[in-house]
N, C-alpha and C. Protein backbone atom coordinates (compact mmCIF):
# COMPACT_ATOMS: atom_id res chain seq x y z
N UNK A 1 -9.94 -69.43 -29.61
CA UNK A 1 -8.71 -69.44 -28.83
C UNK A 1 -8.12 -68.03 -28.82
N UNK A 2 -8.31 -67.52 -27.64
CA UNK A 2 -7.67 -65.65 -27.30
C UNK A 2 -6.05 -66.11 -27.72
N UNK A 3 -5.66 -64.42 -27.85
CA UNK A 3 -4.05 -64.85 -28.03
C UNK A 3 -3.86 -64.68 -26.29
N UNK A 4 -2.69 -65.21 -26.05
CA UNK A 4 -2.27 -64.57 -24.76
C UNK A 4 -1.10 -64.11 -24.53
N UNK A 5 0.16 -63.73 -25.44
CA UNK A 5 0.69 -62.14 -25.20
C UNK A 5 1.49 -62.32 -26.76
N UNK A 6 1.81 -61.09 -27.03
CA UNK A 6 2.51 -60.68 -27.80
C UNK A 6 4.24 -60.61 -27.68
N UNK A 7 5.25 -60.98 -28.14
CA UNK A 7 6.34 -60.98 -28.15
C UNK A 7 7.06 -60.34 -29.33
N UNK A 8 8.13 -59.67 -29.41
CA UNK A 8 8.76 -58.78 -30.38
C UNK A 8 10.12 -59.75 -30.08
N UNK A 9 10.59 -59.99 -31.23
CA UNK A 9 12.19 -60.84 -31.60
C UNK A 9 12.81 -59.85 -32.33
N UNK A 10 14.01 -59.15 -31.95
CA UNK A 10 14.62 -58.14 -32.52
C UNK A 10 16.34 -59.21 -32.60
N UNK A 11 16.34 -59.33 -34.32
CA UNK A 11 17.28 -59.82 -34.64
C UNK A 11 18.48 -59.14 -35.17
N UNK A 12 19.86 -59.12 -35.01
CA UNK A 12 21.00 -58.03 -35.25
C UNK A 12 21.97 -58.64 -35.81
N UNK A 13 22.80 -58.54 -36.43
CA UNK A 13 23.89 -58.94 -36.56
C UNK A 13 24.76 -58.98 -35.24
N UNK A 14 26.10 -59.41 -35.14
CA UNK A 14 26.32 -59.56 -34.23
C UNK A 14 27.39 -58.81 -33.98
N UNK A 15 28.04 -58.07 -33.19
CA UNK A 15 29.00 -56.65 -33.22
C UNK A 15 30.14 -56.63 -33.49
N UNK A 16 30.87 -57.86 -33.69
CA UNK A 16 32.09 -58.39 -34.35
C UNK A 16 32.12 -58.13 -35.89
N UNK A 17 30.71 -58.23 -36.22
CA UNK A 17 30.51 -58.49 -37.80
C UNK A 17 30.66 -57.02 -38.45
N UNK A 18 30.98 -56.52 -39.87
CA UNK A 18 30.77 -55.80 -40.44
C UNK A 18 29.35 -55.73 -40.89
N UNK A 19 28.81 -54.69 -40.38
CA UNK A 19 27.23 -54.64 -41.37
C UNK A 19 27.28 -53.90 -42.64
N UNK A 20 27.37 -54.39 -43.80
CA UNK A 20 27.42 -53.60 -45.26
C UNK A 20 26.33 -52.92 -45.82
N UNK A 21 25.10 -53.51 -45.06
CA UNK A 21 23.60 -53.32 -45.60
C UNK A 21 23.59 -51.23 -44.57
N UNK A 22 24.32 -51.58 -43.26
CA UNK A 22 24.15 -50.79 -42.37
C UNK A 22 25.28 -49.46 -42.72
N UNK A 23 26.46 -50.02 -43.61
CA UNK A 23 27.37 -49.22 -43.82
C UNK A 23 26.80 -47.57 -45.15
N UNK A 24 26.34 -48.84 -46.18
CA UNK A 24 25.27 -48.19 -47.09
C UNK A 24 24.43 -47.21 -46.53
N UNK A 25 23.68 -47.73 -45.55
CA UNK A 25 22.73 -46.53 -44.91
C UNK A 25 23.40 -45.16 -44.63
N UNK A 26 24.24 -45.42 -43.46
CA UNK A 26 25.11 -44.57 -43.28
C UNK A 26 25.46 -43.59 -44.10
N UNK A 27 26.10 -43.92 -45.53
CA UNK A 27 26.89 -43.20 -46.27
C UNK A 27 26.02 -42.53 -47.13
N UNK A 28 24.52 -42.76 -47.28
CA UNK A 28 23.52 -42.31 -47.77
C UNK A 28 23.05 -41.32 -46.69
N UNK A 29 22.84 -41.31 -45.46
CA UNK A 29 22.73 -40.54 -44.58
C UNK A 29 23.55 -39.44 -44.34
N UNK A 30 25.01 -39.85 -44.78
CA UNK A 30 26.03 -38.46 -44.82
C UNK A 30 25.89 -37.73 -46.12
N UNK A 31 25.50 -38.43 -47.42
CA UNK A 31 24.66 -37.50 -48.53
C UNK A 31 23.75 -36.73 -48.62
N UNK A 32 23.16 -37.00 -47.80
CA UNK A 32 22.08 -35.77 -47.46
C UNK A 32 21.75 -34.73 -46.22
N UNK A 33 23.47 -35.10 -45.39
CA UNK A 33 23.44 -33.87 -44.56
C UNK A 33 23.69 -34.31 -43.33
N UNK A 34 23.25 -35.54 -43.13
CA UNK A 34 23.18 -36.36 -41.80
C UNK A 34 24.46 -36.11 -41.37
N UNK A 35 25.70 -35.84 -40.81
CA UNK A 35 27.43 -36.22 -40.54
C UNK A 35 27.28 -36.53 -39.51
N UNK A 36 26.33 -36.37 -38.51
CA UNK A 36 26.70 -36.82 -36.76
C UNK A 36 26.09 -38.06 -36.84
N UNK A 37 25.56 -38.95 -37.69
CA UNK A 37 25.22 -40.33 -38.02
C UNK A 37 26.78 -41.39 -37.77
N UNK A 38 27.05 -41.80 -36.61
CA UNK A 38 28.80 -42.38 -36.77
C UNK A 38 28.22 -44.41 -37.54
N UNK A 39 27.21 -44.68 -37.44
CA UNK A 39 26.96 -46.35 -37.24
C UNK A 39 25.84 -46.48 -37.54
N UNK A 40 25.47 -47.42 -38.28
CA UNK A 40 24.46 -47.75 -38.33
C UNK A 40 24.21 -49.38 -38.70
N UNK A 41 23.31 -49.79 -37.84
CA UNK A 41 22.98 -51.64 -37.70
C UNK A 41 21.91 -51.76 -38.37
N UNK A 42 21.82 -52.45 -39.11
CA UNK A 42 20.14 -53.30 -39.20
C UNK A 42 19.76 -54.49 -39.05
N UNK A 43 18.56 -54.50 -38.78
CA UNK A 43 18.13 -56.10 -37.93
C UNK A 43 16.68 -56.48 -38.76
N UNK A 44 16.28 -57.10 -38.27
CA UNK A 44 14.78 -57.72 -38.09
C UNK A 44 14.17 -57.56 -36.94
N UNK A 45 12.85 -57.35 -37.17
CA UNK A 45 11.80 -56.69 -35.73
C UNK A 45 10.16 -57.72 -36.59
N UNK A 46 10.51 -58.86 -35.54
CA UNK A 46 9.27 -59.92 -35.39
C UNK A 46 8.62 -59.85 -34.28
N UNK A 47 7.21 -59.82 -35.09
CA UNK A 47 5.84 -59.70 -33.71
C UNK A 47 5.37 -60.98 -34.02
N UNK A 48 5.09 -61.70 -33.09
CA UNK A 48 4.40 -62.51 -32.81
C UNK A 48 3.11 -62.95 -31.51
N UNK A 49 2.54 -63.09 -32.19
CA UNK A 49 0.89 -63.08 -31.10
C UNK A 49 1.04 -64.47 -30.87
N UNK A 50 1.10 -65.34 -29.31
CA UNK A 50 1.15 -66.48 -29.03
C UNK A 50 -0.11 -66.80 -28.12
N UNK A 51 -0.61 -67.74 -28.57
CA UNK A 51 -1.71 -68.15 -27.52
C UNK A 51 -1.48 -69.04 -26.32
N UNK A 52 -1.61 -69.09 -24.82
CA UNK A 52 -1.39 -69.82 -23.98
C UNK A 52 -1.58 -68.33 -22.63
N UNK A 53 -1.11 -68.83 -21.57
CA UNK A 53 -1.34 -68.05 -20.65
C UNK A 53 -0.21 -68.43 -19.95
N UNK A 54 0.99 -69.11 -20.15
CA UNK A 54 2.01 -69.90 -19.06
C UNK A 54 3.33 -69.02 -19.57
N UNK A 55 3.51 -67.46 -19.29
CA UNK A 55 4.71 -66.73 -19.72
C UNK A 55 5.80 -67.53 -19.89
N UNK A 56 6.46 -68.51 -19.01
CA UNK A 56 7.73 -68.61 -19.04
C UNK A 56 8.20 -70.12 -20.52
N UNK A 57 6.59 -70.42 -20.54
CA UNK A 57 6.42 -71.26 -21.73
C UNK A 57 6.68 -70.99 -22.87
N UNK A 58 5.54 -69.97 -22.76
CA UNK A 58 6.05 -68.89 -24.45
C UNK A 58 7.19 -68.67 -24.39
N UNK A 59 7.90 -67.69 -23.19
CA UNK A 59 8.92 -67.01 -24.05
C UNK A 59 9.93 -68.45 -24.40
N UNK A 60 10.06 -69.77 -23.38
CA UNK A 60 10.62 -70.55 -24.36
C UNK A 60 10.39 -71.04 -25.40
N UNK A 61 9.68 -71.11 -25.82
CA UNK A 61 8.93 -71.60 -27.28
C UNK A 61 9.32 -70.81 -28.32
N UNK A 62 9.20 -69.14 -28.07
CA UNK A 62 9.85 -68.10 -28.61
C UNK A 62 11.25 -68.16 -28.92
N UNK A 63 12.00 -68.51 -27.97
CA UNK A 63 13.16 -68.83 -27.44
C UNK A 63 13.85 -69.93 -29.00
N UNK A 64 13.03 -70.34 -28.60
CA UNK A 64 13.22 -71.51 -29.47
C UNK A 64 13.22 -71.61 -31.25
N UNK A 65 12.01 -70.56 -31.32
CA UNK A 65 11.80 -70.53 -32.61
C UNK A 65 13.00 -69.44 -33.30
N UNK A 66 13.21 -68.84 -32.52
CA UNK A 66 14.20 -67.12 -32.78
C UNK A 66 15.88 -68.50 -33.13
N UNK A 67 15.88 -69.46 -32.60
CA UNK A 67 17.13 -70.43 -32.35
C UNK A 67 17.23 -70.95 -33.58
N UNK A 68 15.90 -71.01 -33.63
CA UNK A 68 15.84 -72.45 -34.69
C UNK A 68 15.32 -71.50 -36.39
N UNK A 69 14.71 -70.76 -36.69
CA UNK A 69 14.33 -70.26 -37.89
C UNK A 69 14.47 -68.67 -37.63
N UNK A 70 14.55 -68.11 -37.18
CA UNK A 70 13.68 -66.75 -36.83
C UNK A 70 15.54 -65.87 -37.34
N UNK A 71 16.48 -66.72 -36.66
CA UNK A 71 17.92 -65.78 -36.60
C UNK A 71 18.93 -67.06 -37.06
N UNK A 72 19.72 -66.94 -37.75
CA UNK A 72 20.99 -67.36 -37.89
C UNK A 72 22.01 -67.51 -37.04
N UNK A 73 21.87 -68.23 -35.95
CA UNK A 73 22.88 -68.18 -34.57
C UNK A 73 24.55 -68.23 -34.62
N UNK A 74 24.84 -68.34 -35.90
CA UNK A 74 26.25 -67.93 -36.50
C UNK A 74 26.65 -66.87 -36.56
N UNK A 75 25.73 -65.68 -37.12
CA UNK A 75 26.18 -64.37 -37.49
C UNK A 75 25.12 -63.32 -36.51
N UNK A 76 24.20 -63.87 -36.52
CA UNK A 76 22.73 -63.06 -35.03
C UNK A 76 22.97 -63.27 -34.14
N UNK A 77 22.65 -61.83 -33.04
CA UNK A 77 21.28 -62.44 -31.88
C UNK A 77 20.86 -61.90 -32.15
N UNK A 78 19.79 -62.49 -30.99
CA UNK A 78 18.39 -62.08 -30.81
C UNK A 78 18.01 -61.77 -29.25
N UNK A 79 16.92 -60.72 -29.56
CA UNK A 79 16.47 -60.63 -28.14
C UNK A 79 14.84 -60.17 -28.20
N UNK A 80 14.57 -60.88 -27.05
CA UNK A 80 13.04 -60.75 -26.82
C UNK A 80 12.04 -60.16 -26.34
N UNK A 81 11.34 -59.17 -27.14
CA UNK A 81 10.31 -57.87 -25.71
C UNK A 81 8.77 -58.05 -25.89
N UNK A 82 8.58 -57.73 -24.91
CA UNK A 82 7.23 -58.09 -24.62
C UNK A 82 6.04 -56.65 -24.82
């Protein structure tokens, strides 16, 4: 069974939220010189290889999984690249 495409799920916090994990970076980044660094986010970056050939299938299926396990739809999104 070939795969038939690859999909990337890039998960974020959501821009309302404080990112603390992202704030840290930051302030480690201005320790070593970085100062034009104003923000910094971090996410999750999922590849997934899906087998089928029916695009608009996958990406719901994708769709679906990013809904259901992949992101926390309380505090995430997500978005999907090909």
């Amino acid at each position: 069974e070939g795969i038939g495409m690859k999909l990337e799920v890039i998960v974020t916090l959501r821009p309302s939220l404080n990112d603390a994990q992202g704030d840290v970076v930051r302030k480690a980044l201005h320790n070593l010189g970085y100062q034009e660094v104003e923000q910094v986010r971090i996410g999750k970056f999922i590849e997934l290889e899906i087998a089928g050939d029916d695009r608009a299938a996958i990406e719901q299926r994708v769709r679906e999984m990013a809904e259901r396990l992949l992101s926390n739809p309380i505090i995430e999104d997500f978005r999907l690249r090909s």
